[in-house]
C-alpha atoms as a PDB file:
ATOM      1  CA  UNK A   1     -37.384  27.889 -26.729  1.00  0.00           C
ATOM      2  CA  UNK A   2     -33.821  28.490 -24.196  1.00  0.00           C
ATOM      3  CA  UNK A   3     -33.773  31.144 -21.512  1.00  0.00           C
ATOM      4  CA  UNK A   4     -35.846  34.090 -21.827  1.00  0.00           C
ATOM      5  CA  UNK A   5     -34.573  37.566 -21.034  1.00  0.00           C
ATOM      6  CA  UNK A   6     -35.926  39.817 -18.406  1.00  0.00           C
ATOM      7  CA  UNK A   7     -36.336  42.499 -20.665  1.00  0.00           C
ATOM      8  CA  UNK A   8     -38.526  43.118 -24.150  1.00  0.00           C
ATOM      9  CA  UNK A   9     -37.195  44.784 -27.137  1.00  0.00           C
ATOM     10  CA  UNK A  10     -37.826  48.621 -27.801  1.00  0.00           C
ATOM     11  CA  UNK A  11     -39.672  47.276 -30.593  1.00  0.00           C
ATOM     12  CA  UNK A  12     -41.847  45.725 -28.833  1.00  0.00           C
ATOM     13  CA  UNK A  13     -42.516  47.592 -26.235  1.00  0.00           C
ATOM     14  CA  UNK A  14     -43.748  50.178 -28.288  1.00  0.00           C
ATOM     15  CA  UNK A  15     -45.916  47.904 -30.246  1.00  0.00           C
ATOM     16  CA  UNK A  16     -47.070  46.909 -27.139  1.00  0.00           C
ATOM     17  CA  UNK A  17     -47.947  50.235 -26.366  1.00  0.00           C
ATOM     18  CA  UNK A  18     -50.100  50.798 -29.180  1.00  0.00           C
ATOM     19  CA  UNK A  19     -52.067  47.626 -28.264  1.00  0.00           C
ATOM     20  CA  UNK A  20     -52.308  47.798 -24.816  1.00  0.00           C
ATOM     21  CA  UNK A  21     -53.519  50.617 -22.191  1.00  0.00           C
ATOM     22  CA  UNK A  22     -50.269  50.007 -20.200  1.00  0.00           C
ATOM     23  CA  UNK A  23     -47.250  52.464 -20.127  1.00  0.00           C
ATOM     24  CA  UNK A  24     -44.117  50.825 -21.301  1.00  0.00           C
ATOM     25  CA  UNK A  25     -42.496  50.836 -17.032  1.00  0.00           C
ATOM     26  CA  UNK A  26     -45.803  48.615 -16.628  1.00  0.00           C
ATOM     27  CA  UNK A  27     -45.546  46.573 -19.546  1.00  0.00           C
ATOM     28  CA  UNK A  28     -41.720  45.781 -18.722  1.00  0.00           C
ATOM     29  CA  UNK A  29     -42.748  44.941 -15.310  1.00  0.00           C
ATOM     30  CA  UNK A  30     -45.586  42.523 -16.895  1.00  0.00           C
ATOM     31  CA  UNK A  31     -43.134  40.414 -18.902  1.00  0.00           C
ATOM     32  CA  UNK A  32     -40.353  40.089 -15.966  1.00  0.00           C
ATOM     33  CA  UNK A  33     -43.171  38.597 -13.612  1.00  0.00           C
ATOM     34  CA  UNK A  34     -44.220  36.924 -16.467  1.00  0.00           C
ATOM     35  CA  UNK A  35     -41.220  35.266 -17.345  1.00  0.00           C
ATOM     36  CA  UNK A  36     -40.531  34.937 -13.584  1.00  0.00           C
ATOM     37  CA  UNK A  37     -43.629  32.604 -13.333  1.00  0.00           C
ATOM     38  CA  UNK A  38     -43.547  30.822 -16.797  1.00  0.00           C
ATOM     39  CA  UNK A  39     -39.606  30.384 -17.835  1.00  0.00           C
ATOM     40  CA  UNK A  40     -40.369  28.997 -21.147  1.00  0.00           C
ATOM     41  CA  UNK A  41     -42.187  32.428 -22.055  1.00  0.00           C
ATOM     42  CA  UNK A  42     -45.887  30.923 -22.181  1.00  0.00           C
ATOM     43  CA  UNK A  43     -48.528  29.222 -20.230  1.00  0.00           C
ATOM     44  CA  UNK A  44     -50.028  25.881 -20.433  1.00  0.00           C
ATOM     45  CA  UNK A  45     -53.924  25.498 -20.068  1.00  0.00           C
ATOM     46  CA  UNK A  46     -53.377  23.329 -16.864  1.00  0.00           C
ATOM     47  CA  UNK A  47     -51.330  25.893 -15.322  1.00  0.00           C
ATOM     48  CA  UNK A  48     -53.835  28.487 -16.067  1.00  0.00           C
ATOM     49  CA  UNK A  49     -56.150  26.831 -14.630  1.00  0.00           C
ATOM     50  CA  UNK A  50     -54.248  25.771 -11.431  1.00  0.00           C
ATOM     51  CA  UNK A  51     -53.690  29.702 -11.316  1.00  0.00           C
ATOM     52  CA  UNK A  52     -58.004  30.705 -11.288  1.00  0.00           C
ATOM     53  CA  UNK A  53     -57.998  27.802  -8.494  1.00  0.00           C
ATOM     54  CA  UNK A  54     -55.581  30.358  -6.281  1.00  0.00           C
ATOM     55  CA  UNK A  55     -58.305  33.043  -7.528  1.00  0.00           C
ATOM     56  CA  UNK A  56     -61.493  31.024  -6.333  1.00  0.00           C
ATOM     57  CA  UNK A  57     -60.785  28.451  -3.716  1.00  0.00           C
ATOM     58  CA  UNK A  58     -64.239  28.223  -2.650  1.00  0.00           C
ATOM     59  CA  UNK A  59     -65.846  26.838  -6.323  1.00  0.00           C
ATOM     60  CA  UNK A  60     -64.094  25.172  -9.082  1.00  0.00           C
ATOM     61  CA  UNK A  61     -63.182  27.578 -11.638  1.00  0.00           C
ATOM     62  CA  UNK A  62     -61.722  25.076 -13.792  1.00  0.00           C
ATOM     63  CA  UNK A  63     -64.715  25.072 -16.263  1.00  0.00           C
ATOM     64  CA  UNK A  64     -64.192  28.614 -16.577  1.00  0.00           C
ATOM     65  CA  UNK A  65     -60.474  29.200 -16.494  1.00  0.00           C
ATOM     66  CA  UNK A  66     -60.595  26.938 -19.834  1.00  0.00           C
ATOM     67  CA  UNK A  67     -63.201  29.460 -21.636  1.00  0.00           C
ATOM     68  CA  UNK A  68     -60.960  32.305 -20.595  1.00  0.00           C
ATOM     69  CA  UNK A  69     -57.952  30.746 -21.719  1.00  0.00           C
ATOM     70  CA  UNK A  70     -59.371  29.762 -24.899  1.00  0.00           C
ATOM     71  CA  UNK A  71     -60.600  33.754 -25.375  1.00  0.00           C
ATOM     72  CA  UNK A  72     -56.185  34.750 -24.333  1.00  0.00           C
ATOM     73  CA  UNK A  73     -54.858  31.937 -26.749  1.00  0.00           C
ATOM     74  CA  UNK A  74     -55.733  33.937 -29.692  1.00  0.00           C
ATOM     75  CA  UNK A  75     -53.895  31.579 -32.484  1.00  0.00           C
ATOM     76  CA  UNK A  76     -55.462  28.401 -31.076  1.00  0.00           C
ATOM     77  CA  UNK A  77     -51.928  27.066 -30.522  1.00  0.00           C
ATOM     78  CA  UNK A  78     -52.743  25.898 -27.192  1.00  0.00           C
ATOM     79  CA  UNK A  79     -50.492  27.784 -25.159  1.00  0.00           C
ATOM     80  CA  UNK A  80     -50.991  31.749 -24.211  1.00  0.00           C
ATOM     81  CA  UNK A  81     -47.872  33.653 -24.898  1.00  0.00           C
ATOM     82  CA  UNK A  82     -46.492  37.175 -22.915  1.00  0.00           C
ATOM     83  CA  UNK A  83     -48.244  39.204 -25.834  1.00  0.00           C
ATOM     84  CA  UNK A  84     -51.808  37.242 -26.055  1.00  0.00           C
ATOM     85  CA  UNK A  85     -51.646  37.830 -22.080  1.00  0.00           C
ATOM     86  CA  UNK A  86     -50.803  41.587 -21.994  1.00  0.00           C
ATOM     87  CA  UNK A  87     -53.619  42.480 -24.904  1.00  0.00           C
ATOM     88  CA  UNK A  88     -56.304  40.026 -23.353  1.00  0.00           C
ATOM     89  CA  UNK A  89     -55.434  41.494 -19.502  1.00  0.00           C
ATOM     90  CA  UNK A  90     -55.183  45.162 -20.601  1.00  0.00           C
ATOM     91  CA  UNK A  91     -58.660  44.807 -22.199  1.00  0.00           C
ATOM     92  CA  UNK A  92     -59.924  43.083 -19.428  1.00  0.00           C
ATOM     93  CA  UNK A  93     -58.492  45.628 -17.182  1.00  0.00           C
ATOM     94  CA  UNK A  94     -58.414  48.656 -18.693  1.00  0.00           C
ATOM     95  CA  UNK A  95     -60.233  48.537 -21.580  1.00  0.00           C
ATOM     96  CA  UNK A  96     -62.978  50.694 -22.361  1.00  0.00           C
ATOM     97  CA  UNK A  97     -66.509  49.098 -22.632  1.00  0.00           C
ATOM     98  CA  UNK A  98     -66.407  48.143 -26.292  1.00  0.00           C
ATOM     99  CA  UNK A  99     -63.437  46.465 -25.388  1.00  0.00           C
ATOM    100  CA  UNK A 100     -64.533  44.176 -22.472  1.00  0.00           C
ATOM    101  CA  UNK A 101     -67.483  43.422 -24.287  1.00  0.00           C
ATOM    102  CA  UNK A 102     -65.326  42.312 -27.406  1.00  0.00           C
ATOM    103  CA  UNK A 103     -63.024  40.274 -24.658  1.00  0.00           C
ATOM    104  CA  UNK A 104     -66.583  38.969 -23.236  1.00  0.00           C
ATOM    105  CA  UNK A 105     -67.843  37.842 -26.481  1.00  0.00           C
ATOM    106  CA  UNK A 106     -64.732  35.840 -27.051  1.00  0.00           C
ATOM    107  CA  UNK A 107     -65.566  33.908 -23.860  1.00  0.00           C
ATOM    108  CA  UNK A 108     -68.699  33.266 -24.888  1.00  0.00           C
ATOM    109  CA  UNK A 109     -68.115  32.469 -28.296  1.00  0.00           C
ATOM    110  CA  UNK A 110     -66.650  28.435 -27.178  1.00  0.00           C
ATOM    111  CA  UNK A 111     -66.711  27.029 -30.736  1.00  0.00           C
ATOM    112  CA  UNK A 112     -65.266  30.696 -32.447  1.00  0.00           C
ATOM    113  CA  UNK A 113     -67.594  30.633 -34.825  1.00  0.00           C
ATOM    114  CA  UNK A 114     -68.874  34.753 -34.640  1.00  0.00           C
ATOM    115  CA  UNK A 115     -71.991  33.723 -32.580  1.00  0.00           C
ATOM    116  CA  UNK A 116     -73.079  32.773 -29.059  1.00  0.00           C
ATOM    117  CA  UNK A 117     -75.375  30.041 -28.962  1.00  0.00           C
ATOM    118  CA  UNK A 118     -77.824  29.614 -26.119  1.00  0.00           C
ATOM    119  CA  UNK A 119     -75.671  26.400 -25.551  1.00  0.00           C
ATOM    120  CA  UNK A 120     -72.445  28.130 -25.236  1.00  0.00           C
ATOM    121  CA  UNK A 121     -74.529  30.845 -22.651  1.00  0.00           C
ATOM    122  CA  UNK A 122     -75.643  28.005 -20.729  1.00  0.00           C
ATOM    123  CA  UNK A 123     -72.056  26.509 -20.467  1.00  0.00           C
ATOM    124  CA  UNK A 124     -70.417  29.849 -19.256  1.00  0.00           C
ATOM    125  CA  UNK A 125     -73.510  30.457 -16.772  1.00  0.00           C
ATOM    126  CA  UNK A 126     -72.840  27.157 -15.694  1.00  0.00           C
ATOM    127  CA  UNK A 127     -69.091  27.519 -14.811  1.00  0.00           C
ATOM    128  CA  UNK A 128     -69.642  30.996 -13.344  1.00  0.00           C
ATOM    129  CA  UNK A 129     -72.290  29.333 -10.807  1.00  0.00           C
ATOM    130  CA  UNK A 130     -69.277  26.762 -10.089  1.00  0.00           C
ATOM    131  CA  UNK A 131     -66.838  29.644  -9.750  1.00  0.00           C
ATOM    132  CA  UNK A 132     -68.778  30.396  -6.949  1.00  0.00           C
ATOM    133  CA  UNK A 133     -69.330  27.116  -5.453  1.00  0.00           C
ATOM    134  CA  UNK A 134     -72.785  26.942  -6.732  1.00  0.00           C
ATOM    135  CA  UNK A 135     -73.122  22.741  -6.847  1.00  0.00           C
ATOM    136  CA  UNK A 136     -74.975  21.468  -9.893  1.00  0.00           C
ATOM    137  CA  UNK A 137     -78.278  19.703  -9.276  1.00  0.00           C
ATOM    138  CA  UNK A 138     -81.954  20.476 -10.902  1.00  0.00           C
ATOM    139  CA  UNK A 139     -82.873  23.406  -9.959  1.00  0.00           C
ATOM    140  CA  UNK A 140     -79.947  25.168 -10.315  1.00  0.00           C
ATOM    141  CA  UNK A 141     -79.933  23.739 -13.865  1.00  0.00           C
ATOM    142  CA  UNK A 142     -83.232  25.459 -14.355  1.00  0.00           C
ATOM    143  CA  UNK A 143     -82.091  29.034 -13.149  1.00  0.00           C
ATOM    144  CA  UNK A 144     -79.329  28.695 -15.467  1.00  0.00           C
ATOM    145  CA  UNK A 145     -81.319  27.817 -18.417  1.00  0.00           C
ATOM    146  CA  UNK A 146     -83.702  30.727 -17.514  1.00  0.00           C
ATOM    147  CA  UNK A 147     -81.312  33.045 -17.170  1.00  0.00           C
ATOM    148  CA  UNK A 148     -79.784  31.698 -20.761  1.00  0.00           C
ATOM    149  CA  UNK A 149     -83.279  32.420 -22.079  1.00  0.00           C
ATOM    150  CA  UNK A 150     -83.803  35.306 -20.598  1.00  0.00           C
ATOM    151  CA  UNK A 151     -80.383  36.897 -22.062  1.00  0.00           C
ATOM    152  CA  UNK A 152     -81.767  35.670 -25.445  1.00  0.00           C
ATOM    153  CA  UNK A 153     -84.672  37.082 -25.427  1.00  0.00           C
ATOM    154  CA  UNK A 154     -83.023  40.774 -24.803  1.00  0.00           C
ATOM    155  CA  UNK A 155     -80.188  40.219 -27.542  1.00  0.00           C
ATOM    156  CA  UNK A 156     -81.300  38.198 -30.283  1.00  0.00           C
ATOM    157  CA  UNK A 157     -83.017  40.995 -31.865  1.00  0.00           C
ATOM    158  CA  UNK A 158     -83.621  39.241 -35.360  1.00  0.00           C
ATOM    159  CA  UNK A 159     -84.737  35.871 -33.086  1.00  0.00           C
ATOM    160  CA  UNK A 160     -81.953  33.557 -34.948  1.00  0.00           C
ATOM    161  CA  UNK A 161     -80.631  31.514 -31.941  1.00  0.00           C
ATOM    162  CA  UNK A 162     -77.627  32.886 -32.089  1.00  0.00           C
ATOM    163  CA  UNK A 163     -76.406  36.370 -30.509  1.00  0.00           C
ATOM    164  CA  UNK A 164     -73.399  38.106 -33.036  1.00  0.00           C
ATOM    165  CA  UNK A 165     -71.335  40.318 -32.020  1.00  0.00           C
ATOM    166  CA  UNK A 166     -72.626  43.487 -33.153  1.00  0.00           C
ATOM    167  CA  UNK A 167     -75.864  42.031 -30.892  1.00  0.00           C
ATOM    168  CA  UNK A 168     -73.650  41.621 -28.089  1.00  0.00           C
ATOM    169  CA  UNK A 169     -72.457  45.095 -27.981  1.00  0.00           C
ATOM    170  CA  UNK A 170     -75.093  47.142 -28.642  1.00  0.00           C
ATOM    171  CA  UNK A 171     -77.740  45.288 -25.760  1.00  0.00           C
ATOM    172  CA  UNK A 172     -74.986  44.776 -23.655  1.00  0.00           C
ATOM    173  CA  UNK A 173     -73.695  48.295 -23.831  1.00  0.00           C
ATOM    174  CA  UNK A 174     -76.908  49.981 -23.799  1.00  0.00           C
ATOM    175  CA  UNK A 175     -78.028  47.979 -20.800  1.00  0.00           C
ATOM    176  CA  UNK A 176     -76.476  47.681 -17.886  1.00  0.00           C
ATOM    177  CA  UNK A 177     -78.795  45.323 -16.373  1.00  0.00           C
ATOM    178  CA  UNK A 178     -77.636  42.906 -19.407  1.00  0.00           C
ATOM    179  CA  UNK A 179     -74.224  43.294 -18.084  1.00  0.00           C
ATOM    180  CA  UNK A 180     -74.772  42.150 -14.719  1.00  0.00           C
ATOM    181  CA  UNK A 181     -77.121  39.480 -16.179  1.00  0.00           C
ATOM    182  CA  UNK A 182     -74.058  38.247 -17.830  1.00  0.00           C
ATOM    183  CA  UNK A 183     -72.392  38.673 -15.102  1.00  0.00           C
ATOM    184  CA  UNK A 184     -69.370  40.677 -17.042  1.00  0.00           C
ATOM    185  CA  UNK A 185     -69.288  42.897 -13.552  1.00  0.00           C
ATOM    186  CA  UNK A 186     -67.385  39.735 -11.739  1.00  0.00           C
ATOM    187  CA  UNK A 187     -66.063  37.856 -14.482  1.00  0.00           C
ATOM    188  CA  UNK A 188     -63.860  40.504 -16.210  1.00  0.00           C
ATOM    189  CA  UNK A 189     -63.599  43.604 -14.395  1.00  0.00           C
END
């Protein structure tokens, strides 16, 4: 890919811009750290996750820092470049609540398929208990699977094992219990 510049076009910046809740000094600033950090102009799963490590050092947030890189790596090419970062961190950051959701959802969602399964809740519970150093063993298991059940019981409103997105946002939205429940309040804010 060669040396990349410090500096993004005008072009797209300004798309940028319209994608992002950053002002164009910020976004500028994004890319030179980026680039600053990741020379080739994108980052590798296993660097992603070596970066969450620095985050959590008292769990293992590897689990976890491979669902939220899959949600960043938007064209499933394995790699997250300057632009999937800056949409996926502006949403996370300053999105509005529709937005985080959305970003949520895409966490959830592990085989991108437009649904959460209780599986796939399970399996992000599950990494957010190692996050914080939460070890694994039975009955941890079981207040993970409760609390899987207990989020589909409040979202699958038609009762088809599987929460879609328009589910998502309107219990998780209109409840902010659900949103702590799914732990949204330390996993993306």
């Amino acid at each position: 890919m060669g040396k990349q510049t410090s500096k993004l076009s005008p072009e797209t910046v300004a798309d940028l811009r319209k994608q992002t809740a950053f002002t164009e000094s910020e976004i500028q600033q994004w890319y030179r750290d980026f680039i600053n950090e990741w020379p080739k102009g994108h980052l590798r799963i296993d660097q992603f996750e070596k970066m969450y490590a620095g985050f959590f050092p008292a769990g293992d947030a590897s689990t976890f820092a491979r669902h939220v890189f899959r949600a960043y790596d938007v064209n499933g090419d394995g790699q997250v470049d300057f632009r999937e970062f800056i949409c996926g961190f502006s949403a996370m950051l300053r999105g509005t609540i529709e937005q985080k959701l959305k970003w949520a959802f895409r966490i959830y969602d592990i085989d991108r398929n437009g649904f959460i399964s209780k599986s796939e809740m399970k399996d992000i519970i599950s990494a957010i208990h190692k996050i914080a150093g939460i070890m694994a063993n039975k009955g941890n298991e079981l207040v993970i699977q409760r609390r899987a059940d207990e989020i589909f019981q409040l979202m699958d409103k038609n009762q088809d094992e599987r929460i879609s997105l328009q589910e998502f946002l309107e219990n998780a939205s209109k409840d902010r219990s659900l949103v702590t429940l799914l732990e949204l309040e330390h996993g993306t804010e």
